[in-house]
C-alpha atoms as a PDB file:
ATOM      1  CA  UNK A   1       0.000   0.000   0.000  1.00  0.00           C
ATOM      2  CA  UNK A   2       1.157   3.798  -1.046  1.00  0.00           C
ATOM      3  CA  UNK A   3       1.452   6.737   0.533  1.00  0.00           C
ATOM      4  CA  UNK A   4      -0.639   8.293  -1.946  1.00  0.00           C
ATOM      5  CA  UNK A   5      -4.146   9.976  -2.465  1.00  0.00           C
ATOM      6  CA  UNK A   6      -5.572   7.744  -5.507  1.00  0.00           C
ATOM      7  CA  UNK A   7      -7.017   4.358  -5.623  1.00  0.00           C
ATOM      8  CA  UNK A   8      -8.506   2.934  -8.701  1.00  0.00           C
ATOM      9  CA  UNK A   9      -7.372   5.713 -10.605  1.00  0.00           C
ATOM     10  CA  UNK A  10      -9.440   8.756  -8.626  1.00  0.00           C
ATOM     11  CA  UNK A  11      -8.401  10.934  -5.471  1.00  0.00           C
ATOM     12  CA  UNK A  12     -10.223   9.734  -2.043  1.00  0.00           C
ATOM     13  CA  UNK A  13     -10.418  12.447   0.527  1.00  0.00           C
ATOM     14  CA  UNK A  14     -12.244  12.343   3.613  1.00  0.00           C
ATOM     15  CA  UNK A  15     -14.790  15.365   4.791  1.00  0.00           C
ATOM     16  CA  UNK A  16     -15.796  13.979   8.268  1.00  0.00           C
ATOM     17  CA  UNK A  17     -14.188  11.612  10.538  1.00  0.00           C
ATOM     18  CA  UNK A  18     -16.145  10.879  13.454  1.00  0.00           C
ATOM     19  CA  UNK A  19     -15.026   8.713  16.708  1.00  0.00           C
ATOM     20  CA  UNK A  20     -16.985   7.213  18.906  1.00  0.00           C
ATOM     21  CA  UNK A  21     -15.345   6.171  21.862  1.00  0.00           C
ATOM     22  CA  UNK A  22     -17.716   4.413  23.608  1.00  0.00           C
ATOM     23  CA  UNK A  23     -18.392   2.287  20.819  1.00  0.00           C
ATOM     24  CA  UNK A  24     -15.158   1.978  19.928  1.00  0.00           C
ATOM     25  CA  UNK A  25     -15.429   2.847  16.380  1.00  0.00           C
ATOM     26  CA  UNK A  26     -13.852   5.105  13.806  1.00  0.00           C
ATOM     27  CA  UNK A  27     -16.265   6.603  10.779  1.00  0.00           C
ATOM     28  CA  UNK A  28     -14.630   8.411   7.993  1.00  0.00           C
ATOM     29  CA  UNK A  29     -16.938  10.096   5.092  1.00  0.00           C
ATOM     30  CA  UNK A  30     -15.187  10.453   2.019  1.00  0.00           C
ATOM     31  CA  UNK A  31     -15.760  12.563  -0.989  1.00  0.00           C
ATOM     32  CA  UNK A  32     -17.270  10.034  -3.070  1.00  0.00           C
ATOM     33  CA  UNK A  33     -20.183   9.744  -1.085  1.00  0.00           C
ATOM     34  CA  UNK A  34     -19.117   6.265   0.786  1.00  0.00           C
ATOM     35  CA  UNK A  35     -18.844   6.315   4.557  1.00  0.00           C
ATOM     36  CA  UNK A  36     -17.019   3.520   6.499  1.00  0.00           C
ATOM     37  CA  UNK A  37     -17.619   2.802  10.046  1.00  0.00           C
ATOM     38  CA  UNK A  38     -14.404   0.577  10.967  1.00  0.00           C
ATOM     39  CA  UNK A  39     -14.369  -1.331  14.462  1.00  0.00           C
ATOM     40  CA  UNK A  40     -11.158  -0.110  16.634  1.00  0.00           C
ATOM     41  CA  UNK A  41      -9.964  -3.840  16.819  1.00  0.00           C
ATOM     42  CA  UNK A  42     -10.737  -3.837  12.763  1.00  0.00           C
ATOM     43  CA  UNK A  43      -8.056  -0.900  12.808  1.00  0.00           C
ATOM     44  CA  UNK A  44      -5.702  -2.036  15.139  1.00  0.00           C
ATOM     45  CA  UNK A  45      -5.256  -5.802  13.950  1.00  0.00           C
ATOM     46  CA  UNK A  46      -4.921  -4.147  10.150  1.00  0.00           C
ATOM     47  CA  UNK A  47      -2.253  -1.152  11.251  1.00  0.00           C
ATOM     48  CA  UNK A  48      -0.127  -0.647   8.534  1.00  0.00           C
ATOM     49  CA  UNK A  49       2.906  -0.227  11.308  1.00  0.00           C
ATOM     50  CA  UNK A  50       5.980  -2.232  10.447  1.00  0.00           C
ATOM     51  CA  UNK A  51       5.433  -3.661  13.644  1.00  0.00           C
ATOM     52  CA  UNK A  52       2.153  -5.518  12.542  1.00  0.00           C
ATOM     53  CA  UNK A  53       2.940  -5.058   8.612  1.00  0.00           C
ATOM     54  CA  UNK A  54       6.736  -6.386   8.761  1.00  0.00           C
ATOM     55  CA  UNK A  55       8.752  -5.226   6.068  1.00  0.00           C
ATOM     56  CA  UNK A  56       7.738  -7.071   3.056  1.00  0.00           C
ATOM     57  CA  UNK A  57       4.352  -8.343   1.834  1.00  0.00           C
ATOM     58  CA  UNK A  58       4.689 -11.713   2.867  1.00  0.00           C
ATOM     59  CA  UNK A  59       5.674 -10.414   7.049  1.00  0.00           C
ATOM     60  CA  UNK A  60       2.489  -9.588   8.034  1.00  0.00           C
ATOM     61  CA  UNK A  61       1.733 -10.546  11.673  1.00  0.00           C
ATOM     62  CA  UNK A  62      -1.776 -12.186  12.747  1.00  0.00           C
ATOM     63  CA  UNK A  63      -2.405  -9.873  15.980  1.00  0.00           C
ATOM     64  CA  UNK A  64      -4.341 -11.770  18.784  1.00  0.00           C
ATOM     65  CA  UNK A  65      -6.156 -10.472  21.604  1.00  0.00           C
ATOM     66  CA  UNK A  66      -7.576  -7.038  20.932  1.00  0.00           C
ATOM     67  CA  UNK A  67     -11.669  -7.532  21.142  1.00  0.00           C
ATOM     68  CA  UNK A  68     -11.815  -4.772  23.157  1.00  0.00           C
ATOM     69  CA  UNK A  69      -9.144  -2.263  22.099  1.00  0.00           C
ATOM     70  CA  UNK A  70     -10.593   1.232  22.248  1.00  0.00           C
ATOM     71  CA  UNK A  71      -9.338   4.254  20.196  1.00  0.00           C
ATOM     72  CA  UNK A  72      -7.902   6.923  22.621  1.00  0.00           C
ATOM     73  CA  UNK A  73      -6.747   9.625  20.123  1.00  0.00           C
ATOM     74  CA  UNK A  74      -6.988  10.401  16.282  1.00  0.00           C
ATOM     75  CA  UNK A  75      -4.025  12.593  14.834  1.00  0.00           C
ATOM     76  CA  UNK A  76      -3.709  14.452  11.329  1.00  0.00           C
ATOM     77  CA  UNK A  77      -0.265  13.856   9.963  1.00  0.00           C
ATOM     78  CA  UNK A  78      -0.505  16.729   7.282  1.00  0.00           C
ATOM     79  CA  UNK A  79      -3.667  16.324   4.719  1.00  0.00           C
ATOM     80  CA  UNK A  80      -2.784  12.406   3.712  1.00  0.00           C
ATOM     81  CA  UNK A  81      -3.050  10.628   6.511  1.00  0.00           C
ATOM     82  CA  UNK A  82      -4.267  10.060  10.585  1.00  0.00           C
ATOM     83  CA  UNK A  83      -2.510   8.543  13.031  1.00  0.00           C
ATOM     84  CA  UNK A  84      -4.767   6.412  15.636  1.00  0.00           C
ATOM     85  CA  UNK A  85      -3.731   6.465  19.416  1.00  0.00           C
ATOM     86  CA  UNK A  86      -4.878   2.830  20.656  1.00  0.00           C
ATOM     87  CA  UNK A  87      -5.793   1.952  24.368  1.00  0.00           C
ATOM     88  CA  UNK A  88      -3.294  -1.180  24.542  1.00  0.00           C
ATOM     89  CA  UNK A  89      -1.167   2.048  24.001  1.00  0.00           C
ATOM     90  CA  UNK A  90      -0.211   1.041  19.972  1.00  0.00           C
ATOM     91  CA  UNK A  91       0.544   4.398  18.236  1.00  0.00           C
ATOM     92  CA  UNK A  92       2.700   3.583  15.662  1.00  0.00           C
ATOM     93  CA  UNK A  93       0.038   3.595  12.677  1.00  0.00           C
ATOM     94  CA  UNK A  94      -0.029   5.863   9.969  1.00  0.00           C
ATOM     95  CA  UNK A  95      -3.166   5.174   7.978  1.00  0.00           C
ATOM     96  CA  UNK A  96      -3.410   7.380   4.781  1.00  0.00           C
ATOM     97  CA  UNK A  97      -6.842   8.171   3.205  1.00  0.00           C
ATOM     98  CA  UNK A  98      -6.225   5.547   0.570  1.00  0.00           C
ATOM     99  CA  UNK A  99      -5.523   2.157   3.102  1.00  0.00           C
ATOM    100  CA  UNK A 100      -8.396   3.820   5.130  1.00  0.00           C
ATOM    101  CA  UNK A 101     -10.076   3.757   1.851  1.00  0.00           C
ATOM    102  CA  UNK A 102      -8.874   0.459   0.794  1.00  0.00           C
ATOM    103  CA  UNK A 103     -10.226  -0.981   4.207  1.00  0.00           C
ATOM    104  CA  UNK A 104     -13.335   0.555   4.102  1.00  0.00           C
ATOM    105  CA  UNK A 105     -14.167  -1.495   0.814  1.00  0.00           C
ATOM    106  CA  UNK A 106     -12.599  -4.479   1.522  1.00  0.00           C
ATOM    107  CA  UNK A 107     -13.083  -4.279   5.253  1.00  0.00           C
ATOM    108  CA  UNK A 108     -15.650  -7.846   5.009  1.00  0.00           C
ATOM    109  CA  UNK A 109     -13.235 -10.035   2.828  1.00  0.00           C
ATOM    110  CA  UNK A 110     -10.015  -8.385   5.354  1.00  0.00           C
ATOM    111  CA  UNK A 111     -12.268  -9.245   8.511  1.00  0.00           C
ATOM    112  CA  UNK A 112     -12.659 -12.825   7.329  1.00  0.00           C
ATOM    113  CA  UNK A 113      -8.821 -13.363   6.105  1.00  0.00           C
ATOM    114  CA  UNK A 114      -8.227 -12.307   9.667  1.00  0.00           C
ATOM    115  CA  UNK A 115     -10.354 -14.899  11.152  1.00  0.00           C
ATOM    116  CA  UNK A 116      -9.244 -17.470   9.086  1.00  0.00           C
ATOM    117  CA  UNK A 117      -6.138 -16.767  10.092  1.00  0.00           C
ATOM    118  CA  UNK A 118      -6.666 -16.792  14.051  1.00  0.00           C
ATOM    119  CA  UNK A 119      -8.134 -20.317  13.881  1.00  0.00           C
ATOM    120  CA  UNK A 120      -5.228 -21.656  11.738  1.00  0.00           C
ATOM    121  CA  UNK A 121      -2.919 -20.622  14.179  1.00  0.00           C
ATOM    122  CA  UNK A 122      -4.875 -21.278  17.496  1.00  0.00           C
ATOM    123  CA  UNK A 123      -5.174 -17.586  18.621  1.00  0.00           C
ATOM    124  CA  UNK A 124      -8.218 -15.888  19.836  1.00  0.00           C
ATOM    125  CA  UNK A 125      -9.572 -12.401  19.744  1.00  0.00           C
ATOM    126  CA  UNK A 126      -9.381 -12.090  23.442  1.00  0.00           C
ATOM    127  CA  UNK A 127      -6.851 -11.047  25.475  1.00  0.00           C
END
């Protein structure tokens, strides 16, 4: 995933991005109409830190254990991206408007990757 601002050959850019803290949820409104409401453990398993990414495409990590993650702070990092401030104190994040895009669209085949991969590897969404 790029830095960016296109995917699919057009510009996304957000024009509201609403958290909800007590349901620990992120929604972001983007240009083109769609709106994506994206769980905080949705965003947190799926940060595209090198710490959960890796460093190649084949390093991602399968993160266990964050059903109840909350979202403690959201951070602009210029006009291309947010940074997301998680309660199990993960910061490192920087999710551009195209992965937060990307996710948004993709966010039910992602979701059920992820699950896949918890059960293959004997891991839970608990803590």
């Amino acid at each position: 995933m790029t830095g960016d601002k296109t995917t699919f050959g057009t510009q996304v850019w957000p024009t509201e991005i609403k958290l909800d803290r007590e349901e620990k949820t992120l929604t972001v409104s983007f240009e083109s109409g769609e709106v994506f409401t994206y769980p905080a453990e949705f965003l947190r398993v799926e940060s595209p830190s090198a710490e959960v990414r890796g460093h190649g495409n084949d390093e991602k990590k399968i993160v266990p254990g964050r059903r109840h993650v909350g979202i403690t702070n959201v951070e602009a990092i210029g006009n291309y991206a947010i940074r997301i401030e998680f309660d199990d104190t993960h910061d490192t994040g920087i999710y551009s408007w195209t992965y937060l895009h990307d996710l948004g669209r993709n966010q039910q085949a992602i979701w059920r990757r992820y699950m896949t991969a918890l059960e293959a590897q004997g891991l839970s969404r608990d803590p």
